[in-house]
N, C-alpha and C. Protein backbone atom coordinates (compact mmCIF):
# COMPACT_ATOMS: atom_id res chain seq x y z
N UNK A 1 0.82 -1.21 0.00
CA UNK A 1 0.00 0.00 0.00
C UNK A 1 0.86 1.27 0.00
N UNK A 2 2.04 1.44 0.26
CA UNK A 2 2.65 1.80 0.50
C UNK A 2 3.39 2.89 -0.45
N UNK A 3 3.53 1.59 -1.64
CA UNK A 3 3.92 1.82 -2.94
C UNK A 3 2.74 2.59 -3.91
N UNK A 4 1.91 1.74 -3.46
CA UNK A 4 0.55 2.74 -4.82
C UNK A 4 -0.25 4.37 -4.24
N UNK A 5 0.72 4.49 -2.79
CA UNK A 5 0.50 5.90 -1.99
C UNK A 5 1.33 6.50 -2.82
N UNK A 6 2.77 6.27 -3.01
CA UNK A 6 3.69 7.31 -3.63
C UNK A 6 3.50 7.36 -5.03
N UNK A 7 2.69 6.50 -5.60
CA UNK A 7 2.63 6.57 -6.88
C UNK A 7 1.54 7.32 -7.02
N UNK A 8 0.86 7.67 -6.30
CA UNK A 8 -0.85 8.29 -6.19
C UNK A 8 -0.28 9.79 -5.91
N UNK A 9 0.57 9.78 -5.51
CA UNK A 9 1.49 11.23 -4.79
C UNK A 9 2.25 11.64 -5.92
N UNK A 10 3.02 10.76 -6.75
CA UNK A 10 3.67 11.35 -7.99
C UNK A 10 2.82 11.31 -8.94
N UNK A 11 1.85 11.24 -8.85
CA UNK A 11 0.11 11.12 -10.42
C UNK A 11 -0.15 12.35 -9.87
N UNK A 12 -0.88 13.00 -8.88
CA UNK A 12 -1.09 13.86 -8.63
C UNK A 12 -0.45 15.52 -8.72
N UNK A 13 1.10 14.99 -8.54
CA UNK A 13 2.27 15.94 -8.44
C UNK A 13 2.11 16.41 -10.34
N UNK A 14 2.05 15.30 -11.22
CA UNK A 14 1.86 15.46 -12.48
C UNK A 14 0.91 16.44 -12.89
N UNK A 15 -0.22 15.76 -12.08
CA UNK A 15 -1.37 16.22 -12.72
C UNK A 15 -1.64 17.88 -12.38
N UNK A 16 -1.27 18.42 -11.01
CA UNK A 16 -1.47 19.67 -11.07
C UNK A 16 -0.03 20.17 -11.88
N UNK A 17 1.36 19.79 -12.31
CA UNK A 17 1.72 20.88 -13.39
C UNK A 17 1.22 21.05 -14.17
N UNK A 18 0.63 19.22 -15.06
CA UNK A 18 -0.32 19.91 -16.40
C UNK A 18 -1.14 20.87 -15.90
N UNK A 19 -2.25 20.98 -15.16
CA UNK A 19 -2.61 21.78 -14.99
C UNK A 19 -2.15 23.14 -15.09
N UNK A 20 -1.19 23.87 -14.11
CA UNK A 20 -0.34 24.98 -14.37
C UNK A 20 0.47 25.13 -15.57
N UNK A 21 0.52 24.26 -16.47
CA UNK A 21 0.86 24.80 -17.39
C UNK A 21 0.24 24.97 -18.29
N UNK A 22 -1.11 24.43 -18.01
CA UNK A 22 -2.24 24.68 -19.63
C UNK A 22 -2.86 25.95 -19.08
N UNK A 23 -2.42 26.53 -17.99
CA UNK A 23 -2.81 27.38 -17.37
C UNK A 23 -2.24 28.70 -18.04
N UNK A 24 -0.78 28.44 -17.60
CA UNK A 24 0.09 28.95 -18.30
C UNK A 24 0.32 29.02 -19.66
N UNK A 25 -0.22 28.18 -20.31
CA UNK A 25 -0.47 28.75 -21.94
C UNK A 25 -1.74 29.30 -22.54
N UNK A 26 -2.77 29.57 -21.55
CA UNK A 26 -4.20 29.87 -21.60
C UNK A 26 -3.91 31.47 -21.55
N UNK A 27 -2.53 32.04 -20.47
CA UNK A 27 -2.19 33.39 -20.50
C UNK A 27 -1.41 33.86 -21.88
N UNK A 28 -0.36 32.88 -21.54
CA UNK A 28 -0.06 33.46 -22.85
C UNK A 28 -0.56 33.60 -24.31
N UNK A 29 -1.03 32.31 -24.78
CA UNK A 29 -2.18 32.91 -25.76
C UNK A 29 -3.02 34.61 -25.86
N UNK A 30 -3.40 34.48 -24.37
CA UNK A 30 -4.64 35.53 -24.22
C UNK A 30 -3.21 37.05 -24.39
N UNK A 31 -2.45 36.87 -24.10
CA UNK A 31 -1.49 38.34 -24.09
C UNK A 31 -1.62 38.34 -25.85
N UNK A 32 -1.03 37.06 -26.83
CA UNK A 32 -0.59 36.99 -27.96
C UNK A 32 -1.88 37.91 -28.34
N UNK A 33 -3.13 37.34 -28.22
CA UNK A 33 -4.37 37.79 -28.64
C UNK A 33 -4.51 39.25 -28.68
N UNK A 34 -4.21 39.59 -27.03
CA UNK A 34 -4.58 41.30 -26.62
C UNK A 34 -3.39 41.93 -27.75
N UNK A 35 -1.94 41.46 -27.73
CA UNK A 35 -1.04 42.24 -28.56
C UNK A 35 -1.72 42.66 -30.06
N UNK A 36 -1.89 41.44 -30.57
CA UNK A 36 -2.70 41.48 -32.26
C UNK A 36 -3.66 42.62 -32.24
N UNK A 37 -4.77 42.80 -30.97
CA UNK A 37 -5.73 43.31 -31.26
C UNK A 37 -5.57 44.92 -30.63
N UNK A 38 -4.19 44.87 -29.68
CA UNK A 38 -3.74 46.38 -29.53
C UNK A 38 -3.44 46.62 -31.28
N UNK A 39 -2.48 45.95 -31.81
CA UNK A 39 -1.81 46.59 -33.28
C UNK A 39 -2.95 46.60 -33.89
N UNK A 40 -3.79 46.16 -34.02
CA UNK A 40 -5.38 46.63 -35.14
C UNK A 40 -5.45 47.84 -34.82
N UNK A 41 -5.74 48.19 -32.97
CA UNK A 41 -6.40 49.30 -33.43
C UNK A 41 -5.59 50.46 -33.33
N UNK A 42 -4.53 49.81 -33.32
CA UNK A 42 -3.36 51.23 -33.48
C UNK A 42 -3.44 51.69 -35.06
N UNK A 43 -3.21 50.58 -35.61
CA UNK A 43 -3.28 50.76 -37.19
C UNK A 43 -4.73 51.66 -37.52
N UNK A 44 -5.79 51.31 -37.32
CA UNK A 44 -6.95 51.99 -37.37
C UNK A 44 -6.92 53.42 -36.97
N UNK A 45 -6.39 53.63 -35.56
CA UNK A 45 -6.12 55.00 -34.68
C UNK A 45 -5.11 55.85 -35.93
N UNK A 46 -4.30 55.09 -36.93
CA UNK A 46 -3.26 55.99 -37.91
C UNK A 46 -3.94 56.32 -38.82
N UNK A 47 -4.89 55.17 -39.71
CA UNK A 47 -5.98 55.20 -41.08
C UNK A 47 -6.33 56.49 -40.50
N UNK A 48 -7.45 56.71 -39.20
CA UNK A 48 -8.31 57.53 -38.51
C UNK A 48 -7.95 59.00 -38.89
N UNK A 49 -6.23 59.11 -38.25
CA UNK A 49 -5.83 60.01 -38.20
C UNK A 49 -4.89 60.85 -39.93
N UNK A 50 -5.14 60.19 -40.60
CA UNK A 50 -4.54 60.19 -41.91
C UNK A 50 -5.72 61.12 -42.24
N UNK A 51 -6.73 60.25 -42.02
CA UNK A 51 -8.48 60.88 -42.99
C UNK A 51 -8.67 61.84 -42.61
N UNK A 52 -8.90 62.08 -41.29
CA UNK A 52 -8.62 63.58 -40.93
C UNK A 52 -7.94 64.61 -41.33
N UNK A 53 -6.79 64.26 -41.16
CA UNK A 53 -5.78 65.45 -42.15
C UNK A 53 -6.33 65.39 -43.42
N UNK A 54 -6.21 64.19 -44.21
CA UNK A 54 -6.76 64.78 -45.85
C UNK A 54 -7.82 65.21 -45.90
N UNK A 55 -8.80 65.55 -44.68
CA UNK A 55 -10.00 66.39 -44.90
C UNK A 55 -9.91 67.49 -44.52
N UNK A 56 -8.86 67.85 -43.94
CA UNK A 56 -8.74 69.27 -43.55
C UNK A 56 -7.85 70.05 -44.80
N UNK A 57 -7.40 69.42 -45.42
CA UNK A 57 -6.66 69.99 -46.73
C UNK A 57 -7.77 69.71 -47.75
């Protein structure tokens, strides 16, 4: 019994890194995501600001 304790102890030890690390790639994804969708609307915020000027000329 002894034996299938430490093995129940190292399954477990496993199982919460996967955990922390699908965790950990659930953030990073979500940053990759926010970055992409900061540069859209930066790009948009430049189009924005382009149209403006050529309407004031």
């Amino acid at each position: 019994t002894c034996a299938l304790r430490e093995e129940n102890d190292s399954l477990r030890w496993q199982l919460d890194a996967y955990r922390n690390e699908v965790e950990l790639l659930k953030k990073e994804q979500g940053k990759t995501y926010r970055t992409e969708e900061d540069h859209t609307q930066e790009q948009q915020l430049h189009f924005l600001q382009q149209t403006m000027q050529n309407m004031q000329q």
